[in-house]
N, C-alpha and C. Protein backbone atom coordinates (compact mmCIF):
# COMPACT_ATOMS: atom_id res chain seq x y z
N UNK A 1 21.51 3.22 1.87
CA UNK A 1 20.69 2.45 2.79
C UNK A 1 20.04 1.30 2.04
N UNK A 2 20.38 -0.09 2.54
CA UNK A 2 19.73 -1.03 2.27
C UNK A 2 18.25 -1.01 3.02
N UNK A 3 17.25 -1.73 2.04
CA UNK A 3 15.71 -1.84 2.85
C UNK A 3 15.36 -3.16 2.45
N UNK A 4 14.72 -3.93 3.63
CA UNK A 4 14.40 -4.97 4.18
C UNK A 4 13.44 -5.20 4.67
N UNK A 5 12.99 -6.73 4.32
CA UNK A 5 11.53 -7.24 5.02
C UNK A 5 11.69 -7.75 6.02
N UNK A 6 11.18 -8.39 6.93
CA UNK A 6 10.96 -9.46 8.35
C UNK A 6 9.41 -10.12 8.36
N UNK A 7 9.16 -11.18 8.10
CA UNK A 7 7.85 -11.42 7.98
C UNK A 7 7.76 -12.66 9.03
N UNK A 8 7.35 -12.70 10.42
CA UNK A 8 7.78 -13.03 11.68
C UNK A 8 6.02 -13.96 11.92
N UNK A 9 5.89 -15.09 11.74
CA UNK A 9 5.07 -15.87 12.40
C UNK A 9 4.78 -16.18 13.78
N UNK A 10 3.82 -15.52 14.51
CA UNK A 10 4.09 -15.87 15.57
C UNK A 10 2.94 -16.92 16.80
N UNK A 11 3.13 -17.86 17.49
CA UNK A 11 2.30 -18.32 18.31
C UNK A 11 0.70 -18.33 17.85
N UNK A 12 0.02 -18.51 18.44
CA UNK A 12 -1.37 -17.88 18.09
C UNK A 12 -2.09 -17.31 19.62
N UNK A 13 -0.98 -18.07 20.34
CA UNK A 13 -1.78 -17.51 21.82
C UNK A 13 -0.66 -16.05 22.42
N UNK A 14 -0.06 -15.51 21.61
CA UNK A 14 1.07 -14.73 22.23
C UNK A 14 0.28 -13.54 22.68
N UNK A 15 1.12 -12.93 23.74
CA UNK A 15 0.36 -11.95 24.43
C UNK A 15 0.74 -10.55 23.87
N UNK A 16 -0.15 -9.34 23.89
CA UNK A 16 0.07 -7.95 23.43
C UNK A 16 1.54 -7.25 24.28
N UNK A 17 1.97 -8.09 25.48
CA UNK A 17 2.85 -7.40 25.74
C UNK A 17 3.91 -8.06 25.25
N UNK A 18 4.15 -9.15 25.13
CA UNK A 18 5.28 -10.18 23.98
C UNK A 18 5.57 -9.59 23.22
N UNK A 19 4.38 -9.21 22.17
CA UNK A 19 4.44 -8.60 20.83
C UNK A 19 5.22 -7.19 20.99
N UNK A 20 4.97 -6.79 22.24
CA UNK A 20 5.48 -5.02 22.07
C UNK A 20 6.80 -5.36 22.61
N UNK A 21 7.25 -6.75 23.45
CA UNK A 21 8.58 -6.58 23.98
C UNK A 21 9.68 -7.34 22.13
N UNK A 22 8.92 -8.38 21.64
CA UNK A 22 10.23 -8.11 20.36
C UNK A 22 9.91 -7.13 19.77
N UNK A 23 8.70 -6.02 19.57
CA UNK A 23 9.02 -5.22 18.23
C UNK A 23 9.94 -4.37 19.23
N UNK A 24 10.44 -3.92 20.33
CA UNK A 24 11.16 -2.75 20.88
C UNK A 24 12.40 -3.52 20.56
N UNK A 25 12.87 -4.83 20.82
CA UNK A 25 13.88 -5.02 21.01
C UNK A 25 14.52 -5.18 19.50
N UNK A 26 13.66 -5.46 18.41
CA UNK A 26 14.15 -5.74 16.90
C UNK A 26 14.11 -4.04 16.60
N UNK A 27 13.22 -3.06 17.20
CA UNK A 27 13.61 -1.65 16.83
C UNK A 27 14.81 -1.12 17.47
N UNK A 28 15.12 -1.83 18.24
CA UNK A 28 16.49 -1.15 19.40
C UNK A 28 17.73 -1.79 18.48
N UNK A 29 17.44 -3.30 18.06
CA UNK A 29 18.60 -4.06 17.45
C UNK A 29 19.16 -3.05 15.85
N UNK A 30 17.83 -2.11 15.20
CA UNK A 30 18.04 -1.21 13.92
C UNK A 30 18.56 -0.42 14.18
N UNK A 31 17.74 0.29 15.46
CA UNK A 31 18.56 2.19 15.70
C UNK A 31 20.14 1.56 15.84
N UNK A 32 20.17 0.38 16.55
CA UNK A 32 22.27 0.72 17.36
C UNK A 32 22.89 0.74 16.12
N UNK A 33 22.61 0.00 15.11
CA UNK A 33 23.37 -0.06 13.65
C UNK A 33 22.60 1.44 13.02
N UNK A 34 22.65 2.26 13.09
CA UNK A 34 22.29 3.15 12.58
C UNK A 34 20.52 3.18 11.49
N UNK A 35 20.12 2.50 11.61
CA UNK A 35 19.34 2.07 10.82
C UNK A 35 17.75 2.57 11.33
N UNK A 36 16.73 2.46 10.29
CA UNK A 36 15.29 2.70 10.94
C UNK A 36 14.14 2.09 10.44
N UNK A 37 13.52 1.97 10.95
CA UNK A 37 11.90 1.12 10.87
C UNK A 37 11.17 2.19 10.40
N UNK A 38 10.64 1.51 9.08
CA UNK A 38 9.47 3.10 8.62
C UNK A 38 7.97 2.02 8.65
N UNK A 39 7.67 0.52 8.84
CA UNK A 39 6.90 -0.16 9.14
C UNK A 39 6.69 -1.70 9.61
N UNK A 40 5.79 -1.35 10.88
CA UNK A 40 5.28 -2.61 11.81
C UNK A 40 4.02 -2.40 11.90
N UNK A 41 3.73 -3.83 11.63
CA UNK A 41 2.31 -3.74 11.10
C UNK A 41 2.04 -5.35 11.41
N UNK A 42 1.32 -5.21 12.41
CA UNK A 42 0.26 -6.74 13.03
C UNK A 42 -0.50 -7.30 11.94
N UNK A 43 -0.37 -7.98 11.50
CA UNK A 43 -1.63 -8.83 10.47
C UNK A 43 -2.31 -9.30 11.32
N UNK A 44 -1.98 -10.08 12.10
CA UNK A 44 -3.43 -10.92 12.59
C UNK A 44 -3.38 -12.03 12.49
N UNK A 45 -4.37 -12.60 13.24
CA UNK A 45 -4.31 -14.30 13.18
C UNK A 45 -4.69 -15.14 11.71
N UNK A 46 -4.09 -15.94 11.46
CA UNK A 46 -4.40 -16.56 9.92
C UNK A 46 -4.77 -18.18 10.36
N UNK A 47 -5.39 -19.07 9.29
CA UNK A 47 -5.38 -20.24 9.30
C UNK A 47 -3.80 -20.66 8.51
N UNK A 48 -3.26 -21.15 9.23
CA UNK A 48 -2.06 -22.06 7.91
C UNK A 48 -2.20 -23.18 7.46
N UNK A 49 -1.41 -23.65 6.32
CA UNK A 49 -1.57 -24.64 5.56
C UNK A 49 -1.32 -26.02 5.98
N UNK A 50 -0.57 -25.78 7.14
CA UNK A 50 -0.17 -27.15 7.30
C UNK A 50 0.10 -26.15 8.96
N UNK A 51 -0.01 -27.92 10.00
CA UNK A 51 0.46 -26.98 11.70
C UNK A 51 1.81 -26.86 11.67
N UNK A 52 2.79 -26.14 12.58
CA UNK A 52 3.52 -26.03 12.88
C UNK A 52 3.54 -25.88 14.58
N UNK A 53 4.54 -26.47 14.59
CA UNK A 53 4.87 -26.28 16.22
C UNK A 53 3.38 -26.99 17.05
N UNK A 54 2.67 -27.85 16.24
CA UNK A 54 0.97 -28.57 16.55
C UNK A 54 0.27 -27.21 16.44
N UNK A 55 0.39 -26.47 15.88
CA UNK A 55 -0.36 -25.31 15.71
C UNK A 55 -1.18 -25.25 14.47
N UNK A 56 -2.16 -24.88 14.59
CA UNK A 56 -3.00 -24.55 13.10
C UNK A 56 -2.87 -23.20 12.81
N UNK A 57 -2.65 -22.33 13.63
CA UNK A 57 -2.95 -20.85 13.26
C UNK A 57 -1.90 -20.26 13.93
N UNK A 58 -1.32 -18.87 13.24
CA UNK A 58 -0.61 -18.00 13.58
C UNK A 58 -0.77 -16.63 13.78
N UNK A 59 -0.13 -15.92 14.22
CA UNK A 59 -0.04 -14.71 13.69
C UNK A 59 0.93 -13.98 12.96
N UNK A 60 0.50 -13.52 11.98
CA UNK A 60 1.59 -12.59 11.05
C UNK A 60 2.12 -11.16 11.82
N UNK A 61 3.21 -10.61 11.60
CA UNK A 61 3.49 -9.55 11.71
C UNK A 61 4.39 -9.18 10.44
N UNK A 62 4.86 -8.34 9.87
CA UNK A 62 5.30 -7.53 9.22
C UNK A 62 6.17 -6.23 9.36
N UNK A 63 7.77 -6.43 9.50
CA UNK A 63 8.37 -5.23 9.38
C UNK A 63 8.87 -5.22 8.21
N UNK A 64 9.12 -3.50 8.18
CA UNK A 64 10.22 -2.98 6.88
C UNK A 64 10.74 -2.37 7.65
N UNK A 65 12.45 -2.20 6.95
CA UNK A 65 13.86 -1.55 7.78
C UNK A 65 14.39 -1.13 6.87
N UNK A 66 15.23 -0.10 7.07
CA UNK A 66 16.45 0.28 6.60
C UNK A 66 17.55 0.07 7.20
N UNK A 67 18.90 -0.55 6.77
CA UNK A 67 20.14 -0.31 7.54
C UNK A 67 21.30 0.41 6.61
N UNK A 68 22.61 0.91 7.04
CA UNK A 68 23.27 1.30 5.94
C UNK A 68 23.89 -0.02 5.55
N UNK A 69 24.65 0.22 4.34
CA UNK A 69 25.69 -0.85 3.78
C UNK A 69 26.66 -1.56 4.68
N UNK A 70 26.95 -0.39 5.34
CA UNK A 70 28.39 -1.17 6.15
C UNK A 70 28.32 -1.76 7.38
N UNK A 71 26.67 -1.51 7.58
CA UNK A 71 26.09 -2.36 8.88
C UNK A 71 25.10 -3.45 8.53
N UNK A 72 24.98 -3.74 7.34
CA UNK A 72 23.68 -4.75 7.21
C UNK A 72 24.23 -6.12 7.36
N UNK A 73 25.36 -6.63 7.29
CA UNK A 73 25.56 -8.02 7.60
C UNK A 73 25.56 -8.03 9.39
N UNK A 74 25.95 -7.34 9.69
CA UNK A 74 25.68 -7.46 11.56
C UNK A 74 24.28 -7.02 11.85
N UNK A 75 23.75 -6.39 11.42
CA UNK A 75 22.46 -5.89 11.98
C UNK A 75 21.16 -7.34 11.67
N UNK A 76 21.57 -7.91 10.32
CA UNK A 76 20.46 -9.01 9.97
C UNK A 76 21.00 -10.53 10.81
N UNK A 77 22.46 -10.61 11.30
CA UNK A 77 23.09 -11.92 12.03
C UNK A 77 22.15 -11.66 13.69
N UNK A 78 22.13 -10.35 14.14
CA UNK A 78 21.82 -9.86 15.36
C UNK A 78 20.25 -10.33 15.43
N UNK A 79 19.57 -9.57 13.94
CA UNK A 79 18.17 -9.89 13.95
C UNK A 79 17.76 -11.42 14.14
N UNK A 80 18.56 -12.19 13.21
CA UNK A 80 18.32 -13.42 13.27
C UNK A 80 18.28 -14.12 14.52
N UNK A 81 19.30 -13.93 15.08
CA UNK A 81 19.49 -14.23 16.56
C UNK A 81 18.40 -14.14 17.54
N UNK A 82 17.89 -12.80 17.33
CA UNK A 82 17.08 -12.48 18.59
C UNK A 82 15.78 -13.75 18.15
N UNK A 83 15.38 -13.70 16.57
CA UNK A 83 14.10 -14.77 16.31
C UNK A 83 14.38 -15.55 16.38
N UNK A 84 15.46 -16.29 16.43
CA UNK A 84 15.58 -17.95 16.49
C UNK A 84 16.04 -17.97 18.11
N UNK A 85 16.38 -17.66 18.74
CA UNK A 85 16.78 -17.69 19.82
C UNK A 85 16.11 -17.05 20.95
N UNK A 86 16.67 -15.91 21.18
CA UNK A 86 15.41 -14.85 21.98
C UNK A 86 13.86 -15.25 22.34
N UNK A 87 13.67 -14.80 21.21
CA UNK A 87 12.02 -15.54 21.43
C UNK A 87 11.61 -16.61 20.31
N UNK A 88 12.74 -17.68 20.57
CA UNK A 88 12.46 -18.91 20.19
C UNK A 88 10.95 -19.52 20.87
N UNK A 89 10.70 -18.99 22.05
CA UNK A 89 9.58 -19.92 22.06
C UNK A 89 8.14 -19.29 22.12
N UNK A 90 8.37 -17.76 21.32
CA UNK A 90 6.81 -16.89 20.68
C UNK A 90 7.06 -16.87 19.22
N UNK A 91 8.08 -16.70 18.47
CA UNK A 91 8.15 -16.84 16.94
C UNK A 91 8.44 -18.08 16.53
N UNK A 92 7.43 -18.66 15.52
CA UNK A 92 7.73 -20.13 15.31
C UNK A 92 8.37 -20.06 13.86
N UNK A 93 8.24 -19.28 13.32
CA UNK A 93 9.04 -19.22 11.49
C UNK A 93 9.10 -17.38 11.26
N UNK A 94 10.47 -17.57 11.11
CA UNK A 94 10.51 -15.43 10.01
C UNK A 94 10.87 -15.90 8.74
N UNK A 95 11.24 -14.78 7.83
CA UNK A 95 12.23 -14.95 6.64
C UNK A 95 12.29 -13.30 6.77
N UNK A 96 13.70 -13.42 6.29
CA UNK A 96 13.90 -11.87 5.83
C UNK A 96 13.90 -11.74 3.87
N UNK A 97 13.71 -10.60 3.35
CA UNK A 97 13.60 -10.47 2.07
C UNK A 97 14.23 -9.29 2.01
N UNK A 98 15.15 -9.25 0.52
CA UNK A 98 15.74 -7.67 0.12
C UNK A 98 14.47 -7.50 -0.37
N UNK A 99 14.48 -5.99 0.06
CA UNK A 99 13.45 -4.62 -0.58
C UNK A 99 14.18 -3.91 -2.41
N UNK A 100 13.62 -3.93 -2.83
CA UNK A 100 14.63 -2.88 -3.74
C UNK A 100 14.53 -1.55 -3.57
N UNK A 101 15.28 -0.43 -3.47
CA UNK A 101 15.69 0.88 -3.42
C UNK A 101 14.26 1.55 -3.83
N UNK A 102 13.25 0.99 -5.01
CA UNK A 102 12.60 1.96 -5.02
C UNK A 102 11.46 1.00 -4.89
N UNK A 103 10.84 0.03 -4.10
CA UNK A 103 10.10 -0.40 -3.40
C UNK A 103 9.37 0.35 -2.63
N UNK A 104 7.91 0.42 -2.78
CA UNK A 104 6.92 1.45 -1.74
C UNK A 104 6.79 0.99 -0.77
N UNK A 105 6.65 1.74 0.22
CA UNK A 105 6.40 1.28 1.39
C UNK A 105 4.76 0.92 1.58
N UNK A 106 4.01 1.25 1.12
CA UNK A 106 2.71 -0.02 0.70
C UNK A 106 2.75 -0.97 0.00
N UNK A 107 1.82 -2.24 0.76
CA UNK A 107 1.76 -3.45 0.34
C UNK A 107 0.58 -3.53 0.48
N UNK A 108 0.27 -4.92 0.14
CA UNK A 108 -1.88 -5.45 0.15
C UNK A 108 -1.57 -6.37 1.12
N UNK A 109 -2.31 -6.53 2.25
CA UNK A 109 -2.66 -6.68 3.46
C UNK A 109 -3.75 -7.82 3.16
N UNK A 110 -2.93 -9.32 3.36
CA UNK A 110 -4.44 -9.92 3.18
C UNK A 110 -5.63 -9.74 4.41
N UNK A 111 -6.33 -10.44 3.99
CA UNK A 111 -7.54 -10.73 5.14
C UNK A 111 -7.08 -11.41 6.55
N UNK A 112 -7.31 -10.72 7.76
CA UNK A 112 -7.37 -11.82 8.66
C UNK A 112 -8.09 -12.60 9.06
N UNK A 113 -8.36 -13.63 9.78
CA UNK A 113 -9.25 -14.16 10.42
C UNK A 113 -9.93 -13.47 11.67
N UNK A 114 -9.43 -12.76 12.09
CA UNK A 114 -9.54 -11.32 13.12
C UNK A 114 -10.51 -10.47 12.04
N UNK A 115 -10.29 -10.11 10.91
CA UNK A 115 -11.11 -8.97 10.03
C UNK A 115 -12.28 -9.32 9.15
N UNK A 116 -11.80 -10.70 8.86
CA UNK A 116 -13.04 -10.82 8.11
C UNK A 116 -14.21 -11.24 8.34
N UNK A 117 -15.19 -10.85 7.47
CA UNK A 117 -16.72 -10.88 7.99
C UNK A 117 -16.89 -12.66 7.91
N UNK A 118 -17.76 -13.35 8.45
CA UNK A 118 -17.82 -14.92 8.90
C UNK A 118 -18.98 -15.35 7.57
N UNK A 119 -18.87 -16.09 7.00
CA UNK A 119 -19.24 -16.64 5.96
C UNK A 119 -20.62 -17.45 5.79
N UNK A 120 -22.09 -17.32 5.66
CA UNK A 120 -22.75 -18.26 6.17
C UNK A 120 -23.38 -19.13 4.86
N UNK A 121 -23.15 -20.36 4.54
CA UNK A 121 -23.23 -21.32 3.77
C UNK A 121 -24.77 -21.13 3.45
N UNK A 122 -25.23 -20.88 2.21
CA UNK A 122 -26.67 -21.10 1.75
C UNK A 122 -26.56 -21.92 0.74
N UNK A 123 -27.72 -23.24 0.87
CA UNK A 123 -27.81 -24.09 -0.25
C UNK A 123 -29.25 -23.84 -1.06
N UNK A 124 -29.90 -22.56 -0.84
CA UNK A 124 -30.84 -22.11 -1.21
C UNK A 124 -30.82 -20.97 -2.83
N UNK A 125 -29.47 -20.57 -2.74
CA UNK A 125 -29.39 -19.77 -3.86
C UNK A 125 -28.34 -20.62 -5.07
N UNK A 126 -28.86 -19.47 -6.61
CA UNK A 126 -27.78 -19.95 -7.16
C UNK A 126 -27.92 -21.56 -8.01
N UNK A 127 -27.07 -22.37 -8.32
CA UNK A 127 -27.38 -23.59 -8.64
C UNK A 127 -27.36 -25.05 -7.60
N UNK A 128 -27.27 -24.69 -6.48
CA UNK A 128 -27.98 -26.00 -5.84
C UNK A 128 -29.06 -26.27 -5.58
N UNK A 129 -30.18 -25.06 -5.46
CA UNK A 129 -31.26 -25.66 -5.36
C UNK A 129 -31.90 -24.13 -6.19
N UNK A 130 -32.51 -24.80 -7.72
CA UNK A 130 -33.34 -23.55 -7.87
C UNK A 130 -32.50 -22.62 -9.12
N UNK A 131 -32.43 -21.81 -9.09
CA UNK A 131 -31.82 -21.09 -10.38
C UNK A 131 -30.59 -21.59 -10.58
N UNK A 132 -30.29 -21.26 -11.61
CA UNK A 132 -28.62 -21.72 -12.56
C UNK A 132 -28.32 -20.81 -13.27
N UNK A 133 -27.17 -19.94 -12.49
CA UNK A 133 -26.54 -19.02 -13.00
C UNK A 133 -26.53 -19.03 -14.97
N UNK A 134 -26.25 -18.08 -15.34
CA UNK A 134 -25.83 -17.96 -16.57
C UNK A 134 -24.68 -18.55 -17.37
N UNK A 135 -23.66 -18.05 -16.85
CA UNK A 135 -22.46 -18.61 -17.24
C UNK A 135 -22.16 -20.71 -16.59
N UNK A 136 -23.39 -20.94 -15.80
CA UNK A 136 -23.47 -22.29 -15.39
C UNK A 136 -24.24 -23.28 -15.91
N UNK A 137 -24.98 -22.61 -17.51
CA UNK A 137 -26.28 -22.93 -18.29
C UNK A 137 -25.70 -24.44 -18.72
N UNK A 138 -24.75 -24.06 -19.77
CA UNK A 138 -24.22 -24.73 -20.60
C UNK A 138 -24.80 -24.56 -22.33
N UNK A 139 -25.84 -24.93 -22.66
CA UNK A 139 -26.34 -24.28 -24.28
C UNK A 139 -26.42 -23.19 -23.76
N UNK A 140 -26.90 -22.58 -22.91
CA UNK A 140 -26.98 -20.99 -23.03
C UNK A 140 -28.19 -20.76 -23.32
N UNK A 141 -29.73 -21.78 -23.46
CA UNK A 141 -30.73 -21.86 -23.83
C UNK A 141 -31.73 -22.35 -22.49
N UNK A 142 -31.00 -22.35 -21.42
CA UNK A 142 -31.85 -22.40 -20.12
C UNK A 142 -32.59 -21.37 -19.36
N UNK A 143 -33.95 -21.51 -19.70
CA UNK A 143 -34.57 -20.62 -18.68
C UNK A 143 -34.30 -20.56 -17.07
N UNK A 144 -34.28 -19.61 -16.28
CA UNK A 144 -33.64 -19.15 -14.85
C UNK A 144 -34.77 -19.17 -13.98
N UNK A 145 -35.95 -20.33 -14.26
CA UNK A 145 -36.83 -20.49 -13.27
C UNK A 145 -36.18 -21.75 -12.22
N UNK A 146 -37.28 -21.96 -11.42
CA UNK A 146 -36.53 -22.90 -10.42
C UNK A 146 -36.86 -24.30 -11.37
N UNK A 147 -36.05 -25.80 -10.37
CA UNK A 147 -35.64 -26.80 -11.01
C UNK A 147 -36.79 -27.52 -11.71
N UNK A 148 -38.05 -27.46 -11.20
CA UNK A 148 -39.08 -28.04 -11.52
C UNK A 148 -39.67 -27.27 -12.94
N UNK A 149 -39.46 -25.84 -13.21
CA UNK A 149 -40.30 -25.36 -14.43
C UNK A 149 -40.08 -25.98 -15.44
N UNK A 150 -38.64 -26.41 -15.51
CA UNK A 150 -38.12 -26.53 -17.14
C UNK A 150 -37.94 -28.25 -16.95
N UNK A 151 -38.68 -29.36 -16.64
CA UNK A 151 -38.02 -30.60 -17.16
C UNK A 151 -38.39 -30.79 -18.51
N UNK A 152 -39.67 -30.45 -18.92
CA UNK A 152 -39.92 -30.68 -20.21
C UNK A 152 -38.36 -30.56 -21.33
N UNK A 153 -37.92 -29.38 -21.16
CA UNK A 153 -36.78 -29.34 -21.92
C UNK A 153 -35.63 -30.28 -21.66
N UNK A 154 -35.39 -31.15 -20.94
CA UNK A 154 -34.30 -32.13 -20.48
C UNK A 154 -34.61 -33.10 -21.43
N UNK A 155 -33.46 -33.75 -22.00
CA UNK A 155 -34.23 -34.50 -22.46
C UNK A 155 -33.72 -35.84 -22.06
N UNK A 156 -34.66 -36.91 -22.34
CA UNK A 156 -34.79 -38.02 -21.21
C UNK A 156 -33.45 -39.28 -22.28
N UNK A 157 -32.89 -39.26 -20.84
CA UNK A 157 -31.87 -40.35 -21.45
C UNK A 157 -32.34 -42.25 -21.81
N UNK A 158 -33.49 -42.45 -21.18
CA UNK A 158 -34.07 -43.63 -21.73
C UNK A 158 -35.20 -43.75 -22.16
N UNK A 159 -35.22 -44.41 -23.08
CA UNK A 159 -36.48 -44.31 -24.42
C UNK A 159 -37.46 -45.08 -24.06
N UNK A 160 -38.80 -44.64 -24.78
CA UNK A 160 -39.74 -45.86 -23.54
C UNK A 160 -39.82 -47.12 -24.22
N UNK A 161 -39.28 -47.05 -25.23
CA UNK A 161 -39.09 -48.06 -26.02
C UNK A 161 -38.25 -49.50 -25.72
N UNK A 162 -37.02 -49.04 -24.39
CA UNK A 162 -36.16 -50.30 -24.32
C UNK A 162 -36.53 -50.68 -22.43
N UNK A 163 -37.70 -50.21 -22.42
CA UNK A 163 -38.57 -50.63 -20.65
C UNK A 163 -39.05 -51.69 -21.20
């Protein structure tokens, strides 16, 4: 048994029943070749790097397959088919990838935009306003009070000498 990736980009507005009508039909396209799905797995909506299709965002999905040897060139022409064609107009980019034989079936799952906690910008901590990290000292001889304690130690780039 060969094992295989599908890493299937899809829409950002696609609907939960879309999603369940290709994963049945890409699980129906494995079983007829003898073959089986040991994982489908929704990532979630992402920002991408660049739009596609005028899109900024997608969604990931993720299968792994098995097929045997003597069915994997028809079973991946079939797969292909159904994503470029089929639901040419809910999947905007796949790729398939060989698995190797002793490849785990866990992977690291990035973050979605769906999961992750929302980020809130403070210009209050840290070195923009007020302390300066350690490793952000530079001599390594800066006290970690706020910006005003320490000017004495700065030392002044014009001399009063050339005013």
């Amino acid at each position: 048994m060969l094992k295989y990736e599908l890493l299937m980009l899809a829409r950002p507005d696609i609907t939960q029943e879309k999603q369940d009508e290709i994963r049945e039909w890409l699980e129906k396209i494995i079983s007829d070749h003898a073959g089986s799905t040991f994982v489908y797995d929704k990532w979630g909506k992402y920002l991408l790097a660049y739009p596609i299709q005028k899109n900024s965002y997608g969604v990931y999905t993720l299968m792994r397959f098995s097929v045997p040897t003597e069915h994997m060139k028809d079973t991946l022409v079939k797969l292909r088919t159904a994503c470029s064609v089929k639901f040419n107009g809910s999947i905007m980019r796949f790729v398939f990838a060989d698995l190797s034989s002793t490849a785990s079936t866990h992977y690291c799952k990035p973050d979605s935009l769906e999961d992750a906690p929302r980020r809130e910008r403070s210009y209050n901590n840290n070195a923009w306003f007020g302390k300066v990290p350690a490793d952000h000292s530079g001599s390594g001889q800066h006290t970690h009070g706020t910006a005003g304690d320490d000017l004495a130690d700065v030392p002044h780039l014009v001399s009063s000498e050339g005013v």
